[in-house]
Protein backbone atom coordinates (compact mmCIF):
# COMPACT_ATOMS: atom_id res chain seq x y z
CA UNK A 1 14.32 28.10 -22.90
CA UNK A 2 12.60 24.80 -22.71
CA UNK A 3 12.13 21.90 -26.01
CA UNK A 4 9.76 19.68 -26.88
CA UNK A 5 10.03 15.74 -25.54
CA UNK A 6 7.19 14.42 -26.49
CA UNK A 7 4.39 14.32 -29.37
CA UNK A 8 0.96 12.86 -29.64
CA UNK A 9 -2.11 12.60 -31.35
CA UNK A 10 -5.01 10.46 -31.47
CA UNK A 11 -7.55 9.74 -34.59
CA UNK A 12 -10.78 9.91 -33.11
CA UNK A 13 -12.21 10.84 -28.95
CA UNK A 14 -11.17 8.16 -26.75
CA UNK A 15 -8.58 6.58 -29.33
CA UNK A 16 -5.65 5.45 -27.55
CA UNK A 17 -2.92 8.27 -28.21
CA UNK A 18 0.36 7.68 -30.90
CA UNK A 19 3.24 8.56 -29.97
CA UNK A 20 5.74 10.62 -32.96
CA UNK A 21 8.94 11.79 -32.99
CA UNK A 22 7.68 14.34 -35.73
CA UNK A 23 4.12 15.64 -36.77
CA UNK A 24 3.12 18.18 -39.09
CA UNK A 25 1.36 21.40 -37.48
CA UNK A 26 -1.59 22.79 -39.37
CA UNK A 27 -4.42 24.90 -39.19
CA UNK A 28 -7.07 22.34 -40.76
CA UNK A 29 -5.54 19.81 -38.54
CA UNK A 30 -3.84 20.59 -36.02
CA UNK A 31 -0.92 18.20 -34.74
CA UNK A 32 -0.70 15.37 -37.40
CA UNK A 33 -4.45 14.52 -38.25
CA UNK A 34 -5.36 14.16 -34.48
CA UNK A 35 -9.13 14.63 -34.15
CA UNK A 36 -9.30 17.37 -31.76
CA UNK A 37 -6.95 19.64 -34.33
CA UNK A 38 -9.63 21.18 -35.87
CA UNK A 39 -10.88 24.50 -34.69
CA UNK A 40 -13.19 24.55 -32.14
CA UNK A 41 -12.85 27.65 -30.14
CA UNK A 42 -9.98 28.21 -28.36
CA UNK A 43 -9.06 23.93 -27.76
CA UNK A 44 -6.84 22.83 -30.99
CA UNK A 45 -3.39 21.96 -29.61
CA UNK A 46 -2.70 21.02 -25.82
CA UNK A 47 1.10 21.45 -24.20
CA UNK A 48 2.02 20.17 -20.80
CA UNK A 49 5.34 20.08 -18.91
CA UNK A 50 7.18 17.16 -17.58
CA UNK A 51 7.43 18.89 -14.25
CA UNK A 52 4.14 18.97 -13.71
CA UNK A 53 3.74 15.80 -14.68
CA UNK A 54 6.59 14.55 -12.55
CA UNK A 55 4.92 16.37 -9.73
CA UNK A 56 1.21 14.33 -10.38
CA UNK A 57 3.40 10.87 -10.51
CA UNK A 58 5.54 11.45 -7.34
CA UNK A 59 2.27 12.48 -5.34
CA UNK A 60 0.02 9.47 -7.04
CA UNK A 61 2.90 7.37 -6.37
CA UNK A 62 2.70 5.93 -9.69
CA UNK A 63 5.26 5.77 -12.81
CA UNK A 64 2.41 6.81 -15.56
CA UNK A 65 3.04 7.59 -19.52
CA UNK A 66 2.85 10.81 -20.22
CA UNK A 67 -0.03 9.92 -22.84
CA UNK A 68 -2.10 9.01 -20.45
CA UNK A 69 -2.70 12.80 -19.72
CA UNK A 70 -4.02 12.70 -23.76
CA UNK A 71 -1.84 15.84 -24.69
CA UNK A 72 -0.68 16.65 -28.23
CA UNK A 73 3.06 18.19 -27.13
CA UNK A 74 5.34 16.99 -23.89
CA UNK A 75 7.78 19.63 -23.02
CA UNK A 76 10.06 20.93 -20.29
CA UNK A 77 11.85 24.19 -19.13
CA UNK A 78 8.90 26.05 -19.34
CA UNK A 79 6.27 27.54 -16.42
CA UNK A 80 2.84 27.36 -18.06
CA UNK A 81 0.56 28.32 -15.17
CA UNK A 82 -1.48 31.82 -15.85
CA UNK A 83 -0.15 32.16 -19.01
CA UNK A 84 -3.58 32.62 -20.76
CA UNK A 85 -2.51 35.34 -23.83
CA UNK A 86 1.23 34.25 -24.09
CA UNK A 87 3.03 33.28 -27.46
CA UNK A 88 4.33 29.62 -27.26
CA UNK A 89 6.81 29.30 -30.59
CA UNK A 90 7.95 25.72 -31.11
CA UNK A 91 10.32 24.85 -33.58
CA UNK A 92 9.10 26.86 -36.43
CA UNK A 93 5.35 27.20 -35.67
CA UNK A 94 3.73 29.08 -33.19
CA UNK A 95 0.88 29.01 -30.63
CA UNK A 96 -1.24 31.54 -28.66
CA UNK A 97 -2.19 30.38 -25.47
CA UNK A 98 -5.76 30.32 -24.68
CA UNK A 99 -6.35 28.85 -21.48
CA UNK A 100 -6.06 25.87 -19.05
CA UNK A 101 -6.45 22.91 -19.99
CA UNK A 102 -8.66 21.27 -16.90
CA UNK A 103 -8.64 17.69 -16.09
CA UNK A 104 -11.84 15.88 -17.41
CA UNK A 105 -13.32 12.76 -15.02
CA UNK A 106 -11.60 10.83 -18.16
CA UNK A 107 -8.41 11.19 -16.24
CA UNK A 108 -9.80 8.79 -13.08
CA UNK A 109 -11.18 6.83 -15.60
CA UNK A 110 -7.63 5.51 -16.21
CA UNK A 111 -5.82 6.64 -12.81
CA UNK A 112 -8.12 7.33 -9.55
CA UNK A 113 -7.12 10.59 -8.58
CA UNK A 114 -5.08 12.35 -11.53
CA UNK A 115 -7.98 14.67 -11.92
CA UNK A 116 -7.45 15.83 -8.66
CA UNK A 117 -3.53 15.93 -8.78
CA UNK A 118 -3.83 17.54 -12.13
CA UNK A 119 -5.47 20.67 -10.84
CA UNK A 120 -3.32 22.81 -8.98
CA UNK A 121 -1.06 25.41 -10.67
CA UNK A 122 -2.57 24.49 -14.10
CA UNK A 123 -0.46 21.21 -14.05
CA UNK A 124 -2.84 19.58 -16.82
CA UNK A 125 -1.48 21.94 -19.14
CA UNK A 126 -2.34 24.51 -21.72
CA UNK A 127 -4.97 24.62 -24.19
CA UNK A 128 -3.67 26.83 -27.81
CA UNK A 129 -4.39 27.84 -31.02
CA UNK A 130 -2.37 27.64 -33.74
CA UNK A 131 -0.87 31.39 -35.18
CA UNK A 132 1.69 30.32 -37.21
CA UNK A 133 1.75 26.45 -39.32
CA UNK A 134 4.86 24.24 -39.90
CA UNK A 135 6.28 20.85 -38.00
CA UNK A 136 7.11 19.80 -34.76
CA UNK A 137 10.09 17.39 -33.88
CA UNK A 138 11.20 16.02 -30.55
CA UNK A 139 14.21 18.03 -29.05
CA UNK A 140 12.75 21.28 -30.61
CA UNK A 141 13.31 24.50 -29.14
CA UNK A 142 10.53 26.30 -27.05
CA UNK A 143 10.47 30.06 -25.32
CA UNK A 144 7.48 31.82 -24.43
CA UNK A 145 6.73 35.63 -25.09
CA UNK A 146 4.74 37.18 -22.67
CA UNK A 147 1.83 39.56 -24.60
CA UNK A 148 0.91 42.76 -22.26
């Protein structure tokens, strides 16, 4: 079982990202009123882990905010890579998986070479849709269910 230790949203592309200890989930919206929330294919919410991004600091050699990465949730205890399909329930809402979410040249633009780093074993994170509305709050619980 892994929890949430992080939130974020931003207002508009390329706003710097706010930091929350809560945020409301929703389908019009996504997480708070960031700007990417609203439904555009499969991209609405984006999850990372701290060990990956642990991993991409150690081997930059650089102590970076997690925001810099520009994801909506921080958590840890959970394996995201090639879980494309899988049910992420946080809290009280829940997420489908939908894919990768690959590092954009906007990630050099603040850190030369995070792209790169960011790459292997999906360590930029997960892009989701949102199944199931309600709120997220740091220290939340998070499990993953597997879909055959």
């Amino acid at each position: 079982m892994g929890k949430v230790i992080g939130i974020a949203t931003r207002i508009k592309t390329k706003a710097s990202m706010e930091v929350c200890t809560t945020a409301n989930v929703s389908f019009e919206k996504g997480i708070g009123n960031d700007s990417r929330g609203v439904i555009k294919g499969d991209r609405q919410v984006t999850v990372m882990t701290q060990e990956c991004w642990d991993i991409a600091c150690t081997e930059l050699s650089q102590k970076m905010r997690w925001t810099t990465r520009r994801a909506n949730i921080l958590i840890e205890g959970i394996d995201l890579e090639n879980t494309k399909g899988c049910l992420l329930k946080v809290g009280n809402f829940m997420l489908e998986i939908t894919g990768e979410l690959k590092p954009c040249p906007r990630m050099d633009e603040q850190i030369v070479g995070l792209t790169k780093t960011l790459i292997p074993n999906w360590r930029g994170g997960v892009t989701c849709k949102i199944i199931k509305e309600g709120t997220v709050n740091e220290g939340d619980k998070v499990t993953i269910e597997r879909v055959k």
